[in-house]
N, C-alpha and C. Protein backbone atom coordinates (compact mmCIF):
# COMPACT_ATOMS: atom_id res chain seq x y z
N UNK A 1 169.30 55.31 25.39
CA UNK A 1 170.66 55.64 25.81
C UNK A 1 170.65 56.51 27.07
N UNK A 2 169.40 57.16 27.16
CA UNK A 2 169.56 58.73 28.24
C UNK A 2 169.02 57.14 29.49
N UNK A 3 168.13 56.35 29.59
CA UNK A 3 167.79 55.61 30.72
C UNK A 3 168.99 54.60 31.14
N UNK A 4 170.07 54.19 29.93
CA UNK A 4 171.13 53.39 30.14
C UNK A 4 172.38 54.41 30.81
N UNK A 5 172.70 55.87 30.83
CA UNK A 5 173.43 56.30 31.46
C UNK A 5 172.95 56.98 32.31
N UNK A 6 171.69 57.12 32.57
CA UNK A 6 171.33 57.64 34.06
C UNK A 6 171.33 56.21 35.02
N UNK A 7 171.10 55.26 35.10
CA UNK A 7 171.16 54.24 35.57
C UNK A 7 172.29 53.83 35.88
N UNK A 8 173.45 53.36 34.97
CA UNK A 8 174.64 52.77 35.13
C UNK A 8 175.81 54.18 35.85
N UNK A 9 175.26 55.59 35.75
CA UNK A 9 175.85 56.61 36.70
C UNK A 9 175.34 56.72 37.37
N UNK A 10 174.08 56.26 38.35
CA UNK A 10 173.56 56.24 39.51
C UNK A 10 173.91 55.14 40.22
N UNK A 11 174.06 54.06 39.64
CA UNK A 11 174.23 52.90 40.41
C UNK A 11 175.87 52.85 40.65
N UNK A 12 176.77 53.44 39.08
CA UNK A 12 178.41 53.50 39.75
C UNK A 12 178.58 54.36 40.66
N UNK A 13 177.75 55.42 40.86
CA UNK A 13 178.17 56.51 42.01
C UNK A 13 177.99 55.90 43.81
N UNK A 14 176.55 54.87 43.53
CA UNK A 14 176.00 54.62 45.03
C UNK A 14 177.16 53.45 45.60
N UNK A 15 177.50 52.36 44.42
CA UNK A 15 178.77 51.57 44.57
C UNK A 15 179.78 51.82 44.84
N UNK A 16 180.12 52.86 44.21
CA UNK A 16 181.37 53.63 44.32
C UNK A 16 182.96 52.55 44.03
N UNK A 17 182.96 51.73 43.37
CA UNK A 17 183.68 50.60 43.13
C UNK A 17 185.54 51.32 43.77
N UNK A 18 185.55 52.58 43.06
CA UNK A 18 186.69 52.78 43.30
C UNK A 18 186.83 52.95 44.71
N UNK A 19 186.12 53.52 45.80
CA UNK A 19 186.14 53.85 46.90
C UNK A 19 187.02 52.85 47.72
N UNK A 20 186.25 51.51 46.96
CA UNK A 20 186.91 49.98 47.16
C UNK A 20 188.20 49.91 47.05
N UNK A 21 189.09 50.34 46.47
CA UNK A 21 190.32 50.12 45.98
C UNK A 21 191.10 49.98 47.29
N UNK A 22 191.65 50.74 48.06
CA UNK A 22 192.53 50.68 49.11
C UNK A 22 191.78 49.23 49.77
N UNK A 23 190.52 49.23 50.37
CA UNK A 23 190.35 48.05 51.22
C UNK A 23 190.79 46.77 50.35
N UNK A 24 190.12 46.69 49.10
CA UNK A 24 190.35 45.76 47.97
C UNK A 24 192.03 45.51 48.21
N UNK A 25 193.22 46.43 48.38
CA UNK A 25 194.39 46.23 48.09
C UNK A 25 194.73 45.59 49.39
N UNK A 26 194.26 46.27 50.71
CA UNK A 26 194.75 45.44 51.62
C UNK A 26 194.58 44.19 52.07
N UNK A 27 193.20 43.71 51.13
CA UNK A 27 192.49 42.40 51.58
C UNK A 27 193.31 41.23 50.53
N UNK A 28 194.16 41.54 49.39
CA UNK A 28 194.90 41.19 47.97
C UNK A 28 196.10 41.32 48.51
N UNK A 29 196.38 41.66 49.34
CA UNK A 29 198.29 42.57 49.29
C UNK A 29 199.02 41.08 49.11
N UNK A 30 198.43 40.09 49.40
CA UNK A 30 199.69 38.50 49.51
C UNK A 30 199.32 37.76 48.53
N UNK A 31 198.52 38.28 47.60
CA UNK A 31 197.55 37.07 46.62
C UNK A 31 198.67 37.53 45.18
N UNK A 32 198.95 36.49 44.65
CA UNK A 32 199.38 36.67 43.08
C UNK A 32 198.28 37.55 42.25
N UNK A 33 198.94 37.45 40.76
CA UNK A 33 197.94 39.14 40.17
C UNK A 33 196.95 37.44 39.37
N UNK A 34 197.32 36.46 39.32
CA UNK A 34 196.03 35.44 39.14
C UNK A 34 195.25 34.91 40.04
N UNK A 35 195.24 35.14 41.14
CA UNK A 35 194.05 34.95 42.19
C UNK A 35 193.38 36.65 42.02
N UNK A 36 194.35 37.51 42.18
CA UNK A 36 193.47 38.97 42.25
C UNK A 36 192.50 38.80 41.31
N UNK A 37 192.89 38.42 40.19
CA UNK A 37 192.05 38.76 38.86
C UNK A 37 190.93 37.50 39.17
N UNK A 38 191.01 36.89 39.69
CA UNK A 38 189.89 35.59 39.96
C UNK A 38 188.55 36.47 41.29
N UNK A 39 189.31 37.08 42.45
CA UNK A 39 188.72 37.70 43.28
C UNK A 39 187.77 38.97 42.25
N UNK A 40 188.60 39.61 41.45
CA UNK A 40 188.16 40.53 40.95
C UNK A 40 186.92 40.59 39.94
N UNK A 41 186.90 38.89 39.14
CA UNK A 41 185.69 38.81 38.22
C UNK A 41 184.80 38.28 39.19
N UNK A 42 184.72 37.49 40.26
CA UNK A 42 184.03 36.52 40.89
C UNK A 42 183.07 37.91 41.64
N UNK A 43 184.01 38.75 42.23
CA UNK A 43 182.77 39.79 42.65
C UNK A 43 182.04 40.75 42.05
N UNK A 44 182.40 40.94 40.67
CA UNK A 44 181.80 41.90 39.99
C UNK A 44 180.58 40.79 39.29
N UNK A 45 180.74 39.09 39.44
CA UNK A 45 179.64 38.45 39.22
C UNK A 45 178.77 38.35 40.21
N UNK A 46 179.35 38.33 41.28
CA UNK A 46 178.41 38.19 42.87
C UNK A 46 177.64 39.65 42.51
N UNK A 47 178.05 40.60 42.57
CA UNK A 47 177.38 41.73 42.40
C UNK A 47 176.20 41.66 41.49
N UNK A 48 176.54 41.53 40.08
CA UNK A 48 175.74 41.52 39.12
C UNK A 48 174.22 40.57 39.73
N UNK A 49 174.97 39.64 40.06
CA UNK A 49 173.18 38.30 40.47
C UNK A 49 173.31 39.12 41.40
N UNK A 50 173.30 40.16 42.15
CA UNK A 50 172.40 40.30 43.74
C UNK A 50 171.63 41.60 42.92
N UNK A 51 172.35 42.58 42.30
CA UNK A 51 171.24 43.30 41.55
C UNK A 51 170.45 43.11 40.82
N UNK A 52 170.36 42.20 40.12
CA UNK A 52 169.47 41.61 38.91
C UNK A 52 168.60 41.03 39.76
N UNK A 53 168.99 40.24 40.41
CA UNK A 53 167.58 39.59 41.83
C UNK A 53 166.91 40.64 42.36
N UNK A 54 167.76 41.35 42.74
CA UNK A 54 166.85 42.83 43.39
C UNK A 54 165.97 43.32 42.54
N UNK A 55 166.50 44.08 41.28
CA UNK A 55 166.36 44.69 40.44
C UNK A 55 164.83 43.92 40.22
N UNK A 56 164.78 42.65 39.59
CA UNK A 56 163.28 42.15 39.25
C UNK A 56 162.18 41.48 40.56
N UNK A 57 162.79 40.84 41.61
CA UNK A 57 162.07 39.95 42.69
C UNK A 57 161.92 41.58 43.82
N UNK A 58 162.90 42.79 43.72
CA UNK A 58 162.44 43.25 44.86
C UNK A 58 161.08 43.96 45.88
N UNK A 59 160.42 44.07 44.47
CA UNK A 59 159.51 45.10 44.24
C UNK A 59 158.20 43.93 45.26
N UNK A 60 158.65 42.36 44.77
CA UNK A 60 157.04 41.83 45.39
C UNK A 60 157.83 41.68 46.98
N UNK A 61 158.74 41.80 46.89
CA UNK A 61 159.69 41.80 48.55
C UNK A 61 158.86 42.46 49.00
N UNK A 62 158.97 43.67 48.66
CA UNK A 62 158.47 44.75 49.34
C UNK A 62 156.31 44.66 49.32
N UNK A 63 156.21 43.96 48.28
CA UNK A 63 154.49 43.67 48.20
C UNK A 63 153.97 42.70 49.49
N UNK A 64 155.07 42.38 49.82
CA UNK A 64 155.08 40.99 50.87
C UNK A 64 154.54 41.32 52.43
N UNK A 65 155.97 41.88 52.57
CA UNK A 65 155.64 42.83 54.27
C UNK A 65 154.97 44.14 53.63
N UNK A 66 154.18 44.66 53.12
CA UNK A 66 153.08 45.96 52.36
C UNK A 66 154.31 47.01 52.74
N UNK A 67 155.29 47.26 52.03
CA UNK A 67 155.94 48.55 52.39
C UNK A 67 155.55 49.08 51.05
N UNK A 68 155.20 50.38 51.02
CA UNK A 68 154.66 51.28 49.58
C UNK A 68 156.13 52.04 49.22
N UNK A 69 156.20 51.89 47.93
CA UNK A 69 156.92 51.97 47.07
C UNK A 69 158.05 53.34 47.24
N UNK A 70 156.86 54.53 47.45
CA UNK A 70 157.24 55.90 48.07
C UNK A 70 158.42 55.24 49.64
N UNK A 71 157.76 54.78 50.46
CA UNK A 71 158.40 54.68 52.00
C UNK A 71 159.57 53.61 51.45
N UNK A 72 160.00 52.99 50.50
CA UNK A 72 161.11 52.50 50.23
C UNK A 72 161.66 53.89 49.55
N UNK A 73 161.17 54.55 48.76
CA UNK A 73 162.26 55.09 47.87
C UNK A 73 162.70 56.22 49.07
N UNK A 74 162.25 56.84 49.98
CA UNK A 74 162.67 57.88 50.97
C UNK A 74 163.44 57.20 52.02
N UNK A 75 163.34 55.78 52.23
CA UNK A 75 164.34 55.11 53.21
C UNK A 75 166.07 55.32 52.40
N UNK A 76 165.57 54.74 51.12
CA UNK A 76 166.76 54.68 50.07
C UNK A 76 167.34 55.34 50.09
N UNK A 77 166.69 56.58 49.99
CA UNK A 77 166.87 58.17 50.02
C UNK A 77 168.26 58.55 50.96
N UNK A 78 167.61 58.20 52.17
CA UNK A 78 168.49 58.20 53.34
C UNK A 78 169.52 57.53 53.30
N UNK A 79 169.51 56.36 53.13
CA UNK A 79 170.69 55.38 52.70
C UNK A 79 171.58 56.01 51.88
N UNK A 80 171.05 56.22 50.93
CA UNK A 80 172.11 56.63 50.00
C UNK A 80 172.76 58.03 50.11
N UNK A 81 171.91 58.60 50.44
CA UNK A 81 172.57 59.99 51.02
C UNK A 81 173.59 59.93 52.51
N UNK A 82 173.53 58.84 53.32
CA UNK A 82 174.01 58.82 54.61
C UNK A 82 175.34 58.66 53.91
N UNK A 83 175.36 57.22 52.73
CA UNK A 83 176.52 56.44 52.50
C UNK A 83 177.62 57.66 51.57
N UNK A 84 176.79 59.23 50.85
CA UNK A 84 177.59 59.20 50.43
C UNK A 84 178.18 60.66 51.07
N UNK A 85 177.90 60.84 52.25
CA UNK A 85 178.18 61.58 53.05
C UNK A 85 179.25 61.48 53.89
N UNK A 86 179.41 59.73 54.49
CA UNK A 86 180.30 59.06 54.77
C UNK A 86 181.45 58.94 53.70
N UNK A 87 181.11 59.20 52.54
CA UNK A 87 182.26 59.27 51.34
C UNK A 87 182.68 60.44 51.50
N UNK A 88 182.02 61.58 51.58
CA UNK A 88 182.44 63.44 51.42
C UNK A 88 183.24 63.53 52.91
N UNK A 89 183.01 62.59 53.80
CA UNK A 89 183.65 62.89 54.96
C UNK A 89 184.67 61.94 55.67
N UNK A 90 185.01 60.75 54.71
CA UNK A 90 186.39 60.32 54.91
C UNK A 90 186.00 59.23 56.02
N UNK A 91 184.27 59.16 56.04
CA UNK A 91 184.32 57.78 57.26
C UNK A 91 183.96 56.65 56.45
N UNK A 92 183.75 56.76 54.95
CA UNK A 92 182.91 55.46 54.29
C UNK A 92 183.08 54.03 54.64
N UNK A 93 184.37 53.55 55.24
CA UNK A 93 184.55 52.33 55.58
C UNK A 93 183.69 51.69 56.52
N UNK A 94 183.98 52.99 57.52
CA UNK A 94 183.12 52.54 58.56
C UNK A 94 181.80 52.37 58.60
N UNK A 95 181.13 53.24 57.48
CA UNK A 95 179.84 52.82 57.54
C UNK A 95 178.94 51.68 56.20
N UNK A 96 180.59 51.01 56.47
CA UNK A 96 180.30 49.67 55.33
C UNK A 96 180.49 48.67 55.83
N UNK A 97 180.78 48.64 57.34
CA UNK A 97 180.71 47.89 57.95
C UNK A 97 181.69 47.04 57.71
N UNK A 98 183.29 47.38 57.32
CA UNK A 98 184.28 46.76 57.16
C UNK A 98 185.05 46.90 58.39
N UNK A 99 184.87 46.71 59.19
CA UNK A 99 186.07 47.07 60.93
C UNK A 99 187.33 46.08 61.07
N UNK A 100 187.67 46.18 61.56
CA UNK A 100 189.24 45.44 61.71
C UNK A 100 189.13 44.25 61.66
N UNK A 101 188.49 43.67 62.89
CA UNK A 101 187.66 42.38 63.06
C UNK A 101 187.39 41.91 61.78
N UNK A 102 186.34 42.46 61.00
CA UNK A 102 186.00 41.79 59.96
C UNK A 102 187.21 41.78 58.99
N UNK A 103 187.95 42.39 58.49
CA UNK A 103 189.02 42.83 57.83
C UNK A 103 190.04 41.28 58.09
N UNK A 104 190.48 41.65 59.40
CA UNK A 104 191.25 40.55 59.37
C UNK A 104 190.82 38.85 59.41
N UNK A 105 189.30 38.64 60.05
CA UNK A 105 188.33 37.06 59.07
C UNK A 105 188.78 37.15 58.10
N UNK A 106 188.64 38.40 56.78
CA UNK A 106 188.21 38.09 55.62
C UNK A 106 189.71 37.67 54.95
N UNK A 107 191.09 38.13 55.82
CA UNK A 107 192.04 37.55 55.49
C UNK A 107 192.56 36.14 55.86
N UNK A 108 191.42 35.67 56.54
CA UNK A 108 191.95 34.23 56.58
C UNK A 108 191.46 33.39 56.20
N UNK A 109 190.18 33.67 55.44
CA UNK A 109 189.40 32.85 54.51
C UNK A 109 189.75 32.70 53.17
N UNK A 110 189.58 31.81 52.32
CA UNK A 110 190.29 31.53 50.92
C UNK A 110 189.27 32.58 50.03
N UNK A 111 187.89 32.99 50.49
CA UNK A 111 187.22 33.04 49.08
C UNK A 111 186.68 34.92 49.96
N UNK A 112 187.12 35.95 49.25
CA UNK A 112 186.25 36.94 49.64
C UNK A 112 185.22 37.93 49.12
N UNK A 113 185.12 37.07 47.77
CA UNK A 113 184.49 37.87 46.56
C UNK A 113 182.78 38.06 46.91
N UNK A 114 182.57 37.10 47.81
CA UNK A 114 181.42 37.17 48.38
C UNK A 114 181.27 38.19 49.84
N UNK A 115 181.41 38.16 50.34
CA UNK A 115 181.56 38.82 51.59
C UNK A 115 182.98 38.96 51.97
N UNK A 116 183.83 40.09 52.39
CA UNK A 116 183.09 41.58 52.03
C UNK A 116 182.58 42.90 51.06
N UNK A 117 183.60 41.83 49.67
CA UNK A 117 183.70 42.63 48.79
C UNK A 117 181.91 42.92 48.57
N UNK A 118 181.90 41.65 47.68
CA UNK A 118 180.44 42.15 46.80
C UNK A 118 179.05 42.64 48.26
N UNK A 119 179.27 41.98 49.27
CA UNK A 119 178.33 42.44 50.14
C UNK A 119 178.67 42.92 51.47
N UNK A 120 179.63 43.48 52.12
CA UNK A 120 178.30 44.68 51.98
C UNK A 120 179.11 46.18 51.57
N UNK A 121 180.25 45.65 50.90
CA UNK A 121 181.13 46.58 50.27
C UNK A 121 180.31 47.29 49.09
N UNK A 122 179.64 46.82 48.22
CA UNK A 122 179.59 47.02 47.29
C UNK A 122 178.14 46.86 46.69
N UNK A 123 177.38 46.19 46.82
CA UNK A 123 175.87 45.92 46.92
C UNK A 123 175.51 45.81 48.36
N UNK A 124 174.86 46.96 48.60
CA UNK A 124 174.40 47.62 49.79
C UNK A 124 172.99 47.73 49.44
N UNK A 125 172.24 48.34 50.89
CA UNK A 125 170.66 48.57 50.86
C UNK A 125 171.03 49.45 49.80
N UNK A 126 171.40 50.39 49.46
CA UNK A 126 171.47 52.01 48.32
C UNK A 126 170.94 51.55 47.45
N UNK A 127 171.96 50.71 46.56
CA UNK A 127 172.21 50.24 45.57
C UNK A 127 170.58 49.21 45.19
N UNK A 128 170.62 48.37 46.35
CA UNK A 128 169.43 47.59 46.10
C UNK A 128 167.51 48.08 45.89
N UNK A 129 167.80 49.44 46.73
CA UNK A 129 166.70 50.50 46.99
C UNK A 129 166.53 50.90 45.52
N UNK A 130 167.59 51.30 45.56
CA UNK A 130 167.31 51.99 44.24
C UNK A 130 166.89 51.51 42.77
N UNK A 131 167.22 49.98 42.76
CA UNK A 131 166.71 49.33 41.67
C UNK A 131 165.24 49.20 41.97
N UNK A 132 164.83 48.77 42.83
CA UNK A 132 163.33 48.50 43.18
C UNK A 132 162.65 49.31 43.00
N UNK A 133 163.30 50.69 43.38
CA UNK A 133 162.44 51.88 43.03
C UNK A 133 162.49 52.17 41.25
N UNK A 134 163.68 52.03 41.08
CA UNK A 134 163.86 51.84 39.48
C UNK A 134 162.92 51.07 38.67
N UNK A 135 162.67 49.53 39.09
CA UNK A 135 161.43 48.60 38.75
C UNK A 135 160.57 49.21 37.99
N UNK A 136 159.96 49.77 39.54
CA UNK A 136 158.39 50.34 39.65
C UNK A 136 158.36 50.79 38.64
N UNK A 137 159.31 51.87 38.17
CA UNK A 137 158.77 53.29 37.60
C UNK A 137 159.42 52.60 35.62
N UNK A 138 159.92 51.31 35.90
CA UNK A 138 160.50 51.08 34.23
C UNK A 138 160.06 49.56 34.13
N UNK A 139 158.75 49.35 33.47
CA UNK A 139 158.69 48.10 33.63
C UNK A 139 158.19 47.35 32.26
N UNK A 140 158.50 48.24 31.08
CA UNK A 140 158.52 47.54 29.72
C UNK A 140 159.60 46.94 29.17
N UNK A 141 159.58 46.37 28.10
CA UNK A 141 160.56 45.36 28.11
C UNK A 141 162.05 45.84 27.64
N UNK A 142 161.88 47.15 26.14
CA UNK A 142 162.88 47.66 26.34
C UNK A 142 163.41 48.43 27.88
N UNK A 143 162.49 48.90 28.30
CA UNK A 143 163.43 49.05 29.38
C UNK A 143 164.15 48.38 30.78
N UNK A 144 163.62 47.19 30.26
CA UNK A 144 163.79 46.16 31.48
C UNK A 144 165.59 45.60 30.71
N UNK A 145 165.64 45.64 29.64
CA UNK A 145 166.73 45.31 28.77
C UNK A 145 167.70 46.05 29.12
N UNK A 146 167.08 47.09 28.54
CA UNK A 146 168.37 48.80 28.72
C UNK A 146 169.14 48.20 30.44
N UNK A 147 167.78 48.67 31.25
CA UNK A 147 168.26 48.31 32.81
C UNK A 147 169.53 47.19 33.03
N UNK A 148 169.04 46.23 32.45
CA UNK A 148 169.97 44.88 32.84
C UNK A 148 171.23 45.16 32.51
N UNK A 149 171.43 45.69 31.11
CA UNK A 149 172.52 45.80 30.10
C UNK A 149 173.25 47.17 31.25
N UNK A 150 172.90 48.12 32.07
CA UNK A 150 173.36 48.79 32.32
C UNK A 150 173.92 48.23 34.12
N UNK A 151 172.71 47.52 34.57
CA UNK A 151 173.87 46.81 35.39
C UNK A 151 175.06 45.77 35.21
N UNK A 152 174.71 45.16 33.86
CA UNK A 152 175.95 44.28 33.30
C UNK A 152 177.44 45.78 33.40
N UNK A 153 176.88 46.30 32.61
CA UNK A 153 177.99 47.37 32.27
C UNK A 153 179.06 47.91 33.91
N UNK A 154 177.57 48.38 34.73
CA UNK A 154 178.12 48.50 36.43
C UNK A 154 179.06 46.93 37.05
N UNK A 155 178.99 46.02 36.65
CA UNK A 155 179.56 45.00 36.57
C UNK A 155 180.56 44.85 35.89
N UNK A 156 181.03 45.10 34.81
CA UNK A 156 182.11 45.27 34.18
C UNK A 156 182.91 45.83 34.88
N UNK A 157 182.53 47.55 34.87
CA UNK A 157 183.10 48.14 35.46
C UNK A 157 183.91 48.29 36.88
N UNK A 158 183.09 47.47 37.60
CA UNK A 158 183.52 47.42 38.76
C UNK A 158 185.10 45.97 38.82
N UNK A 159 184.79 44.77 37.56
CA UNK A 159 185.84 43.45 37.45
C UNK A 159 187.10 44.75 36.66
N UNK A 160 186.93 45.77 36.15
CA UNK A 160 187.86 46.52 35.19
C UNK A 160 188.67 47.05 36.85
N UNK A 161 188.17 47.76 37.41
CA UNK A 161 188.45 48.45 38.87
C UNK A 161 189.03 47.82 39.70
N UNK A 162 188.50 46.67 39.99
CA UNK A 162 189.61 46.11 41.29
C UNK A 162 190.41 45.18 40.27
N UNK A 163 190.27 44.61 39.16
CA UNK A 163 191.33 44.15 38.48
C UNK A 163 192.72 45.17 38.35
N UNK A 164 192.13 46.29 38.10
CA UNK A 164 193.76 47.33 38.18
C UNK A 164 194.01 48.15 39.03
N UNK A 165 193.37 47.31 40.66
CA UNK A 165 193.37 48.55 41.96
C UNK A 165 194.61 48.82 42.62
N UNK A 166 195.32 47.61 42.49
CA UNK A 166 196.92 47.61 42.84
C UNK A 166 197.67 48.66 42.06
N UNK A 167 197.39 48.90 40.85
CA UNK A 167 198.07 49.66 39.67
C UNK A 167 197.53 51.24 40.41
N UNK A 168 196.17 50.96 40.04
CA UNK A 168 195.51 52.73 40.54
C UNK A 168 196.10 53.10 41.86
N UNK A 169 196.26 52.14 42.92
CA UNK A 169 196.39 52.27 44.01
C UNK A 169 197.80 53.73 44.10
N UNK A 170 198.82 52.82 43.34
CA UNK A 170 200.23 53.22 43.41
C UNK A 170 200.03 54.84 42.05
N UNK A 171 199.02 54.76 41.29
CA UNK A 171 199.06 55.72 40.59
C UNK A 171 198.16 57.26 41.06
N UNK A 172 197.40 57.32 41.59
CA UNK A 172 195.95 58.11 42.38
C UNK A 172 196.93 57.95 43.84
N UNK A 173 197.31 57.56 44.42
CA UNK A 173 197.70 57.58 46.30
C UNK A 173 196.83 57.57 46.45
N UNK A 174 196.90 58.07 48.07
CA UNK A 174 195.89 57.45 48.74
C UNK A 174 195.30 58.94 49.22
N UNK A 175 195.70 60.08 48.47
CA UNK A 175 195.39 61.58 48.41
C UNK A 175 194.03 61.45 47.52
N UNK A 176 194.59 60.69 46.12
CA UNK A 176 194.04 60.96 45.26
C UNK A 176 192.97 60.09 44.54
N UNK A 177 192.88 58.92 46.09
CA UNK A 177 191.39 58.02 46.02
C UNK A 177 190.21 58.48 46.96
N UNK A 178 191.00 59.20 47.85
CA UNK A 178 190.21 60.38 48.65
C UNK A 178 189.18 61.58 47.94
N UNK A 179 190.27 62.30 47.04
CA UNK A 179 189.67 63.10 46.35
C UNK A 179 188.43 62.65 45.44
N UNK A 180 188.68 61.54 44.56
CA UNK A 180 187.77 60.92 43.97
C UNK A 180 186.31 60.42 44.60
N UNK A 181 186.45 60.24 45.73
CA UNK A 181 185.42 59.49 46.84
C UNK A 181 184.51 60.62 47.07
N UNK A 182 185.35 61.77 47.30
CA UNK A 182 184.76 63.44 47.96
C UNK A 182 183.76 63.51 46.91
N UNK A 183 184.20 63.50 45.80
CA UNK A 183 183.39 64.10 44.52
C UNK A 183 182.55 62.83 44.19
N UNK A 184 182.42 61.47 44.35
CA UNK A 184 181.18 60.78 44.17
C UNK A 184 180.37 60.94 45.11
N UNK A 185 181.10 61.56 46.83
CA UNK A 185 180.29 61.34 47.48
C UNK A 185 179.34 62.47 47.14
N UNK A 186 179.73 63.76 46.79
CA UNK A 186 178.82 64.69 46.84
C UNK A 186 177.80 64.13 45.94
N UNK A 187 178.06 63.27 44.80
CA UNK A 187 177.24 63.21 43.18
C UNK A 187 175.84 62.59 44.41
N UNK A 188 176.40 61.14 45.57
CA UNK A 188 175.49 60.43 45.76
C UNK A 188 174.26 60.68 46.63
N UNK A 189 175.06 62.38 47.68
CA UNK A 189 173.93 62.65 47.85
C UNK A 189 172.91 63.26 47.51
N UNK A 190 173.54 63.95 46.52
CA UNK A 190 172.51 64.56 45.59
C UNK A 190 171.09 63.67 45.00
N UNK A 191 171.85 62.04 45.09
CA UNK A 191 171.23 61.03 44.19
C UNK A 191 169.85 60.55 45.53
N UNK A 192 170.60 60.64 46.95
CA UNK A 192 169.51 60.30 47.88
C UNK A 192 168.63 61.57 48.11
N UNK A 193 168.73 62.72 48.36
CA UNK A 193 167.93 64.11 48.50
C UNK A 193 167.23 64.20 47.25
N UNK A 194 167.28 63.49 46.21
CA UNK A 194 166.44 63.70 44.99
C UNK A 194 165.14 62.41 45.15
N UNK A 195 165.33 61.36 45.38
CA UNK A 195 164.79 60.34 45.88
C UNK A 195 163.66 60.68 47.05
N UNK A 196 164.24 61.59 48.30
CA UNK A 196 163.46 61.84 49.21
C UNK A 196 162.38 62.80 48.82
N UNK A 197 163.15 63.83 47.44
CA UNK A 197 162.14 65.47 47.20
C UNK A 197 161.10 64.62 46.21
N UNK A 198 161.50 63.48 45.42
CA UNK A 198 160.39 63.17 44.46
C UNK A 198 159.71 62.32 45.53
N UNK A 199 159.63 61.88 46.40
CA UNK A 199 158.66 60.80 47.38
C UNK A 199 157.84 61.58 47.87
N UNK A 200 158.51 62.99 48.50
CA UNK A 200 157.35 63.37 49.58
C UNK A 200 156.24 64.42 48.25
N UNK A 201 156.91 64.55 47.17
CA UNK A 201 156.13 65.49 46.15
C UNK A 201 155.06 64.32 45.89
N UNK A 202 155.58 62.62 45.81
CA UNK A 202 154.38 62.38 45.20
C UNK A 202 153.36 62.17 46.08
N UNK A 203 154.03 62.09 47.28
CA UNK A 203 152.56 61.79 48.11
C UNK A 203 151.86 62.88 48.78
N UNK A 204 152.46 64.09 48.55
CA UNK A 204 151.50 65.51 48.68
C UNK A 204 150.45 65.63 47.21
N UNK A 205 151.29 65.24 46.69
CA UNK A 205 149.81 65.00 44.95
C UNK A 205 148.97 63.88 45.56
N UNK A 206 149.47 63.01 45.75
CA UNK A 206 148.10 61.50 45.72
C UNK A 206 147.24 62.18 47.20
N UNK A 207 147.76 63.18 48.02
CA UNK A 207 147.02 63.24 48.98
C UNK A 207 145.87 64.33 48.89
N UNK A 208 146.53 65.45 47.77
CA UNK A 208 145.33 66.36 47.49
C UNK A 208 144.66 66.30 46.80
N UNK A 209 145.10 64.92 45.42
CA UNK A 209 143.62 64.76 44.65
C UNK A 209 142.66 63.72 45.12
């Protein structure tokens, strides 16, 4: 239970699903509440298969081009700490690479559950770093289970979220999706500066014995 809620609160914090809500509403504002709810499961499934791919194939990704395990988890590090810094400071959009341009494509295409939502809104390098590094360090079977079951759950959570973002939208303002963002962002950098202090600790051990 303690590896299924450190996981599924590390990975909802780096996602940040709610953060989504306002862009989610403006990219929905003309769609009936039965296409929303179609947009809304379709990306919390897009999501789910890009972590679960990550989650198990990323690790020989990384065996491929020889990046060591440590120099991913301190890149991650960064990532995730940049992204949730950009949350504590009210620029997160921008560094999700949602700009106007893209904003207004994604309103003239029929399908957006794929790009921008689930990528690169929402399954980002963070998110993907962090499972790989997760891998490494959990690779028996209960815990390969727990893991899955807890990104299913981050998946849920996220089809529960933009299914009622129109509702939250009008209930939270747009004060009080701010506020919420401030306080994951702080959780996430905590989540990347912890990533970077356990990388460089382990490779000051592997270097002095």
């Amino acid at each position: 239970m303690d590896l299924f809620i450190y996981l599924f609160a590390a990975l909802f914090s780096v996602l940040n699903p709610i953060g989504t809500i306002p862009i989610f509403v403006g990219l929905t504002q003309h769609d009936d509440k039965k296409e929303r709810s179609r947009i809304s499961l379709w990306t919390a499934i897009n999501v789910f298969i890009i972590l679960v791919v990550s989650f198990f194939l990323g690790e020989y990704v990384l065996s491929f081009f020889g990046i060591s395990i440590e120099a991913l988890r301190i890149a991650g590090g960064i990532v995730i700490a940049t992204s949730g810094f950009s949350l504590l400071t009210g620029k997160f959009n921008k560094k999700r690479g949602v700009n106007k341009k893209v904003e207004n494509d994604a309103q003239t295409r029929n399908d957006i559950a794929l790009t921008p939502l689930a990528i690169p809104m929402l399954a980002g390098p963070g998110s993907i770093s962090l499972l790989i590094a997760f891998y490494h360090e959990h690779q028996n079977t209960p815990e390969i289970i727990i893991s899955v079951l807890a990104i299913f759950a981050v998946a849920v959570s996220i089809f529960i979220t933009l299914r009622s973002a129109h509702y939250l939208a009008k209930i939270l303002g747009a004060s009080g999706i701010v506020a919420i963002s401030r306080i994951v962002g702080f959780i996430v950098i905590a989540i990347g500066v912890q990533y970077i202090i356990s990388s460089l600790i382990t490779i000051v051990k592997d270097n002095l014995s």
